[in-house]
Protein backbone atom coordinates (compact mmCIF):
# COMPACT_ATOMS: atom_id res chain seq x y z
CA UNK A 1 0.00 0.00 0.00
CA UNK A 2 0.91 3.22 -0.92
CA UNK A 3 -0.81 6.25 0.89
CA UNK A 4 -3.85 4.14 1.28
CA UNK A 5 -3.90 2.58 -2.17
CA UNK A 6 -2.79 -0.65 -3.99
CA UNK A 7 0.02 -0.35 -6.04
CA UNK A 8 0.54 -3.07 -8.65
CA UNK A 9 2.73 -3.74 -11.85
CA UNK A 10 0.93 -3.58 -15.09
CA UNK A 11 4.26 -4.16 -17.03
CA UNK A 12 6.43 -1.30 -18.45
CA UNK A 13 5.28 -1.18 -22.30
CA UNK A 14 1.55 -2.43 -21.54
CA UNK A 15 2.04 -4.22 -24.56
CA UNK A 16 -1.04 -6.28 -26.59
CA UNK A 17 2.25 -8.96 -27.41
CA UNK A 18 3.03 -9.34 -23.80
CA UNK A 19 2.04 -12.41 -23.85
CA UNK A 20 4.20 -13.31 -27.11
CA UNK A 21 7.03 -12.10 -25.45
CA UNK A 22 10.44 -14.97 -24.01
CA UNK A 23 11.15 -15.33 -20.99
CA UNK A 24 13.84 -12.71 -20.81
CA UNK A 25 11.57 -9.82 -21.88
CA UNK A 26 9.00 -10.25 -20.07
CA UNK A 27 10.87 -10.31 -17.20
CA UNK A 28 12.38 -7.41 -18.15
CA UNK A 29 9.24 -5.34 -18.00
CA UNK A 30 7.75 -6.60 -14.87
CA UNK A 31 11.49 -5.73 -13.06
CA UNK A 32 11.84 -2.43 -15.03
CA UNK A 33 8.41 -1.55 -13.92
CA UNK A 34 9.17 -3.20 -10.34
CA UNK A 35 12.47 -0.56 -9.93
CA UNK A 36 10.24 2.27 -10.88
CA UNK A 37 7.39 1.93 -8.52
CA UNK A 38 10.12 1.10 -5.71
CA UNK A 39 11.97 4.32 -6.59
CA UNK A 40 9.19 6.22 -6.49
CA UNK A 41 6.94 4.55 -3.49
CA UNK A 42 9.67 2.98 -1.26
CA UNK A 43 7.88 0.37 -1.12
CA UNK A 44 8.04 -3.34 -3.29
CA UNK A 45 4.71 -4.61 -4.99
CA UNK A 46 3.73 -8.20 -5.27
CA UNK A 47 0.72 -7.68 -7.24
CA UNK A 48 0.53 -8.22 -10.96
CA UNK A 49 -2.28 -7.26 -13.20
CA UNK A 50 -1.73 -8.12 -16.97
CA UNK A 51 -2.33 -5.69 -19.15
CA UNK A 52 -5.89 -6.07 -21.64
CA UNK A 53 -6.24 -9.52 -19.41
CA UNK A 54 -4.39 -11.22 -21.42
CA UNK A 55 -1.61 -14.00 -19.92
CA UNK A 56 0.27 -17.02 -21.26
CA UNK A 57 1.41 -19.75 -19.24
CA UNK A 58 4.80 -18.58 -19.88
CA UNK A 59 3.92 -14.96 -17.66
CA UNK A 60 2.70 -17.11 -15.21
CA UNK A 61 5.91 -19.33 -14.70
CA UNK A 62 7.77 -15.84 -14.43
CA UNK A 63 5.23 -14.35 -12.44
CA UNK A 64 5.72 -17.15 -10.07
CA UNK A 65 9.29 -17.09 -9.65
CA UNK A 66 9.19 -13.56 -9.14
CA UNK A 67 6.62 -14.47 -6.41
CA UNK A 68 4.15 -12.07 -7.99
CA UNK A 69 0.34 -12.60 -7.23
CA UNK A 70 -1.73 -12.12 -10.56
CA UNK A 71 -5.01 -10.18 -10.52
CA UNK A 72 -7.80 -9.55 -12.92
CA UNK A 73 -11.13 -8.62 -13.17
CA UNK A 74 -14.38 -11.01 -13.03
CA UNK A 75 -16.64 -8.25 -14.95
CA UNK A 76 -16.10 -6.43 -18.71
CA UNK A 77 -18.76 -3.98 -19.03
């Protein structure tokens, strides 16, 4: 929490191929995007939310070993 909010990555390009992306790039953008919150909050996020909903297995493993929790929504309006 960050001043009374949730703070959680949403990768640094918010790219539609996110989940097209190896192993090595994704990872990339969820630690790129994990330094900048930490810079900027002090504080380390554990929270993942994939950006248009969309995740391969692949994110998943990554997410994992990065001990990331993934959330996403239940409703699309």
């Amino acid at each position: 929490f960050y001043d009374g909010h949730s703070i959680g990555n949403h990768s640094f390009s918010h790219s539609y191929f996110l989940p097209l992306f190896g192993i090595k790039k994704f990872q990339k953008e969820v630690l790129s995007t994990e330094k900048l919150i930490s810079k900027i909050t002090k504080k380390r996020t554990k929270i993942f939310r994939p950006p248009h909903g969309l995740l391969s297995f692949l994110m998943v493993l990554v997410l994992k070993k990065l001990n990331y929790k993934i959330v996403c929504w239940d409703i699309l309006v």
